[in-house]
N, C-alpha and C. Protein backbone atom coordinates (compact mmCIF):
# COMPACT_ATOMS: atom_id res chain seq x y z
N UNK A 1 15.48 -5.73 -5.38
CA UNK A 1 15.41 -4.68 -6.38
C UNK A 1 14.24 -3.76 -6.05
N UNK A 2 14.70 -2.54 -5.89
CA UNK A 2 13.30 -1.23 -6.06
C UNK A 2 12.64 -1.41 -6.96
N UNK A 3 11.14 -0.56 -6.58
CA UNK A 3 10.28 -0.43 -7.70
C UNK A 3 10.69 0.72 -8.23
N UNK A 4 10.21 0.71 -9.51
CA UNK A 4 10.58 1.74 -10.54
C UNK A 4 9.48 3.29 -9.82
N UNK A 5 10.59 4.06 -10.09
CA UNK A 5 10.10 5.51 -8.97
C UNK A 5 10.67 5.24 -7.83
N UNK A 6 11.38 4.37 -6.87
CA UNK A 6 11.72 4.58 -5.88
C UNK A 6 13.32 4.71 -6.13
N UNK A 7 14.03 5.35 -4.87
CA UNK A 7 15.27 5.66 -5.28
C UNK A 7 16.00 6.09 -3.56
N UNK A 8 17.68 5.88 -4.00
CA UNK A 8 17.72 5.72 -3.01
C UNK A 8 18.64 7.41 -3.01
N UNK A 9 18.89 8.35 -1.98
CA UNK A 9 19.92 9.63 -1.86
C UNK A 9 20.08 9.95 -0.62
N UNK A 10 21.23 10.44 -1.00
CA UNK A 10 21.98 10.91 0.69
C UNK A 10 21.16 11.76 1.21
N UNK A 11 21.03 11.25 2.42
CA UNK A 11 20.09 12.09 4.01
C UNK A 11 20.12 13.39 3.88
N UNK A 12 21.84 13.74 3.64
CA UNK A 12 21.63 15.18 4.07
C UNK A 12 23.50 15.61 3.64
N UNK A 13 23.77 16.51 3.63
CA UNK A 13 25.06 17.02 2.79
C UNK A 13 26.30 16.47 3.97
N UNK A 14 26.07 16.28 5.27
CA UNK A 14 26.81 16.21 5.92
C UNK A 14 26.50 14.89 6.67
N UNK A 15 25.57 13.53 6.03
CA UNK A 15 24.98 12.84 6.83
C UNK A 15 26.02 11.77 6.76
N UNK A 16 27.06 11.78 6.02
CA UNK A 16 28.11 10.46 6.29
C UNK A 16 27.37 9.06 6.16
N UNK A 17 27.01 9.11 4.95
CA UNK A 17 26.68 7.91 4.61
C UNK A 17 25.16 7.35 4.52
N UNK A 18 24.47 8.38 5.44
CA UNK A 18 23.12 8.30 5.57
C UNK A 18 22.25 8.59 4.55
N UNK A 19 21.35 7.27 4.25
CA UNK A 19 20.54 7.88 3.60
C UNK A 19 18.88 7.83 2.89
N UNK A 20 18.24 8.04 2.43
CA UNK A 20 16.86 8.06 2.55
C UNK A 20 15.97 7.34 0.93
N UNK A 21 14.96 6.96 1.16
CA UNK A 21 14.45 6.42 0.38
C UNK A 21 13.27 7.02 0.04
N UNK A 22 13.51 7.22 -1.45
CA UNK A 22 11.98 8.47 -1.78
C UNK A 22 11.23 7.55 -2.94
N UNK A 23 10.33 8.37 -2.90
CA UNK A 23 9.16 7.85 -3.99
C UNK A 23 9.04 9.21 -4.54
N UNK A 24 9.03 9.45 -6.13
CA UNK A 24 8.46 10.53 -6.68
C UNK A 24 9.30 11.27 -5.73
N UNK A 25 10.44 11.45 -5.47
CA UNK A 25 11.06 12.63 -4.95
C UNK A 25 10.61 13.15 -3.19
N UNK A 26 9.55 12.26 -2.62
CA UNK A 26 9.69 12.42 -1.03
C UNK A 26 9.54 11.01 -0.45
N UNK A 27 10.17 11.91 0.71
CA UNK A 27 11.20 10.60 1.35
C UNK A 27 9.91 9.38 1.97
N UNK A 28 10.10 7.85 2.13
CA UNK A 28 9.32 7.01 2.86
C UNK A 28 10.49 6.38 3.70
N UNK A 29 11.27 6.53 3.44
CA UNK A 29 12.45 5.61 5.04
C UNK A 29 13.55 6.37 4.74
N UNK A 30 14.47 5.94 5.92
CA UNK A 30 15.83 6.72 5.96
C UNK A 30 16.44 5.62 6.77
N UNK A 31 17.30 5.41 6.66
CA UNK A 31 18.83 4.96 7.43
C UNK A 31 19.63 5.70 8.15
N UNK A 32 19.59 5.59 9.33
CA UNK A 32 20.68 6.68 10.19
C UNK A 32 21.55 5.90 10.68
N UNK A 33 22.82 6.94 11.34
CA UNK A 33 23.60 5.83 12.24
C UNK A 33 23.47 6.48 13.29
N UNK A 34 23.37 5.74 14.62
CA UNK A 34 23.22 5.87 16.04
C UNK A 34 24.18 6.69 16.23
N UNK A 35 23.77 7.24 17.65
CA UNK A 35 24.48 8.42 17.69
C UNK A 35 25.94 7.59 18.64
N UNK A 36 26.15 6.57 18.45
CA UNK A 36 27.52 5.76 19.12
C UNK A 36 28.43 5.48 17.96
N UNK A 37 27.60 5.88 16.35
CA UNK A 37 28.71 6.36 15.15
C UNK A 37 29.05 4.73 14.71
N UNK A 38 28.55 3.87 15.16
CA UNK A 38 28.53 2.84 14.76
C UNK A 38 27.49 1.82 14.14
N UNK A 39 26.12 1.65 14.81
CA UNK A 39 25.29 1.11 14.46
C UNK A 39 23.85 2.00 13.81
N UNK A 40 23.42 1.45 13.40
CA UNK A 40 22.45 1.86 12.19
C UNK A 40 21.15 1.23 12.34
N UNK A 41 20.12 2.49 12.23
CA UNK A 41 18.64 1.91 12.55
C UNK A 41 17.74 2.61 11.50
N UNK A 42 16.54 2.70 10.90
CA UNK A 42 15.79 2.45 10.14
C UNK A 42 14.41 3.03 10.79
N UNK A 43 14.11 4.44 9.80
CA UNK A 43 12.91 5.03 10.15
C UNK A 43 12.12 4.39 8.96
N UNK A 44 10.77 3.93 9.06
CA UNK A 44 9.78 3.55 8.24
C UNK A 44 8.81 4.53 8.02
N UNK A 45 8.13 5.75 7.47
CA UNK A 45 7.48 6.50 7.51
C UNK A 45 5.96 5.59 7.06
N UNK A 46 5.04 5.53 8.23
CA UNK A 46 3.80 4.19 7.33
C UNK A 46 2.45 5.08 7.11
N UNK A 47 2.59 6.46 7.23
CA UNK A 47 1.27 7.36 6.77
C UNK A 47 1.63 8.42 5.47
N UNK A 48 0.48 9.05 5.71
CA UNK A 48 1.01 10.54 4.49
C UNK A 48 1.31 11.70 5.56
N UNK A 49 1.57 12.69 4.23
CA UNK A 49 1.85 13.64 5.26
C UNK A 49 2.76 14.29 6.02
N UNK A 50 3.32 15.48 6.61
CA UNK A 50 4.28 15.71 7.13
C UNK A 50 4.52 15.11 8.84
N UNK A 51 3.09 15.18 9.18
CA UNK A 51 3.43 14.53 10.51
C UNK A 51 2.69 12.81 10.79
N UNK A 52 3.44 12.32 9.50
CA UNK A 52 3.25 10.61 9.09
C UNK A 52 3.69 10.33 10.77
N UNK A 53 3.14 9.04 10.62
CA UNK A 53 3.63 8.46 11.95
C UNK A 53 4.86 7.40 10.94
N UNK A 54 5.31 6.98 12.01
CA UNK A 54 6.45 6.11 11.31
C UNK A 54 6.76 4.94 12.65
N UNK A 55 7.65 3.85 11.96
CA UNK A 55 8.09 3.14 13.13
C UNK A 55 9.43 2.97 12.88
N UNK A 56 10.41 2.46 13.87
CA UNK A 56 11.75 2.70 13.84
C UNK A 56 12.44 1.07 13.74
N UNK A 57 13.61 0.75 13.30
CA UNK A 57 14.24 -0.75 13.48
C UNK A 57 15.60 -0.53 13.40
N UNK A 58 16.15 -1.29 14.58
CA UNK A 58 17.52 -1.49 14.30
C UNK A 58 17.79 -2.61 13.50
N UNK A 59 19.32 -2.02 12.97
CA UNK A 59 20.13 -2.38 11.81
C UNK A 59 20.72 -3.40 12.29
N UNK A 60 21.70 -4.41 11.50
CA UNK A 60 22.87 -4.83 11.95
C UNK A 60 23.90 -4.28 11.36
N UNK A 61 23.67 -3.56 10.18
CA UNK A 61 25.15 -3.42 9.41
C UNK A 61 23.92 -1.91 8.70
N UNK A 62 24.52 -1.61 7.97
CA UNK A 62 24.36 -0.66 6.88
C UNK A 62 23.38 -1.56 5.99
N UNK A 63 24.28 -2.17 5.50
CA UNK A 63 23.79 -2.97 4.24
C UNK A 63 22.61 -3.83 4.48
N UNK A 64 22.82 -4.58 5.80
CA UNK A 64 21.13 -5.02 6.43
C UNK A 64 19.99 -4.14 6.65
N UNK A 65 19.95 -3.07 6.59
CA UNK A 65 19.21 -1.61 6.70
C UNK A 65 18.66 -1.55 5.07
N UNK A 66 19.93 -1.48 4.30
CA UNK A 66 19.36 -1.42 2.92
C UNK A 66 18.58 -2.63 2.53
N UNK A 67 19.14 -3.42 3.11
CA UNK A 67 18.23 -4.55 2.41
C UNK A 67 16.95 -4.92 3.23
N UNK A 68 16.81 -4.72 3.86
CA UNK A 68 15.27 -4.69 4.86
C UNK A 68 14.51 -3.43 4.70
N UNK A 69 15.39 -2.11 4.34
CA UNK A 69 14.47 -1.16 3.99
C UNK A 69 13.48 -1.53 2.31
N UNK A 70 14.26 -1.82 1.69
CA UNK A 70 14.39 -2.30 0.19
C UNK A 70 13.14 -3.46 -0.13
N UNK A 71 13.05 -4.62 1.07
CA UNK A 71 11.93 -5.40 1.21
C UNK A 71 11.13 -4.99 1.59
N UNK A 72 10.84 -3.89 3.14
CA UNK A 72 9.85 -3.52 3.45
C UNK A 72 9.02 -2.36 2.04
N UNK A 73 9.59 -1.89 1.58
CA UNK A 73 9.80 -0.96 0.16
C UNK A 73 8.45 -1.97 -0.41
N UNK A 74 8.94 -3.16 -1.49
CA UNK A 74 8.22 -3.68 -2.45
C UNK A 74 7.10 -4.56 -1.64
N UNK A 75 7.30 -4.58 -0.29
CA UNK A 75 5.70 -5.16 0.47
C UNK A 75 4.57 -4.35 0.69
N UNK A 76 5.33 -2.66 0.92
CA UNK A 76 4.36 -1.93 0.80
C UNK A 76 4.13 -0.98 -0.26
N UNK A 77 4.63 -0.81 -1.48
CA UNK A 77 4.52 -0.23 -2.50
C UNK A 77 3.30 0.15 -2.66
N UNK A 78 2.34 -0.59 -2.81
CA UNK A 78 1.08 0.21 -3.17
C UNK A 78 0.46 1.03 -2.22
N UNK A 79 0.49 1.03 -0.70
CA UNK A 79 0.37 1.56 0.06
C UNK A 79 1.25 2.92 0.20
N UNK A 80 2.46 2.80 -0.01
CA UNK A 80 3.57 3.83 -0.46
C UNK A 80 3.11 4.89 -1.54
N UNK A 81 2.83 4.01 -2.39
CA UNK A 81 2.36 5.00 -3.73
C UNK A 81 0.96 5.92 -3.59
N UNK A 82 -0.01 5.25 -2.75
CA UNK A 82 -1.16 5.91 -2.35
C UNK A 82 -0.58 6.79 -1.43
N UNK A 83 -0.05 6.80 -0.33
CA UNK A 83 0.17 7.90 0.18
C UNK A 83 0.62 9.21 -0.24
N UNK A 84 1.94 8.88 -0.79
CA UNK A 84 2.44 10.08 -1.40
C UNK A 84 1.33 10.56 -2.41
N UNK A 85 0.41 10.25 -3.38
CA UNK A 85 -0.27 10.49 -4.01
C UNK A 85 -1.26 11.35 -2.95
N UNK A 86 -1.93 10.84 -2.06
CA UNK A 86 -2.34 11.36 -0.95
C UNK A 86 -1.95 13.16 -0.49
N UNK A 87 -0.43 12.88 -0.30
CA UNK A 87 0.18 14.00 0.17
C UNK A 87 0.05 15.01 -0.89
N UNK A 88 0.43 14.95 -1.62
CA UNK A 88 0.22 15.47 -3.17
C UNK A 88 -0.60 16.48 -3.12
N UNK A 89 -1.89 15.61 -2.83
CA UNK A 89 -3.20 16.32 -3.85
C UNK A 89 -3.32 17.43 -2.40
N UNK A 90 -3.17 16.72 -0.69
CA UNK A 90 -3.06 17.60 0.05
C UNK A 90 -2.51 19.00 -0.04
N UNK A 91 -0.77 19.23 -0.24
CA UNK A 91 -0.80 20.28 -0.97
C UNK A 91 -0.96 20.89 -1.74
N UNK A 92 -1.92 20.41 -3.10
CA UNK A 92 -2.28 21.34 -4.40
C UNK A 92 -3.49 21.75 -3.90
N UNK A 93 -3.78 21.22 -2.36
CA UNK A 93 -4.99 21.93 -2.32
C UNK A 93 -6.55 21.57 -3.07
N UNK A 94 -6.13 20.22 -4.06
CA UNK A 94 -7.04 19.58 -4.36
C UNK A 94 -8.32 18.50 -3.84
């Protein structure tokens, strides 16, 4: 189960199934499918920021993606939540 504020929405209007995991409305992981239209791997975004570094994992299924994105999610939540908070104040310029 997500933490409350996290959520899950489609990648992108044409992403077929793909899709991304936000906090407060920006994204911390995404689910893609390989470009062989079959298998599915897992961006982790682990900084703030637009040029966050991130690390990548393959899938076995879709649903193993969700559910490993979903764990990695509530292990790093507080770290998650500081960032975006992070990013935030970056653009208000605060």
């Amino acid at each position: 189960m997500l933490p409350a504020d996290f959520q899950w929405i489609p990648r992108g209007q044409y992403a077929q199934g793909e899709l991304a995991l936000t906090v407060e409305g920006r994204w911390v992981a995404q689910l893609m499918r390989k470009v062989d239209g079959v298998s599915w791997y897992a961006i982790l975004y682990t900084g703030p920021g637009t040029l966050r570094p991130f690390v990548t994992r393959d899938c076995a299924s879709k649903e193993s993606g969700v559910a490993g994105i979903e764990a990695w999610a509530c292990r790093h939540e507080a770290t998650l939540r500081k960032n975006q908070h992070l990013y935030a104040q970056a653009e208000s310029g605060d």
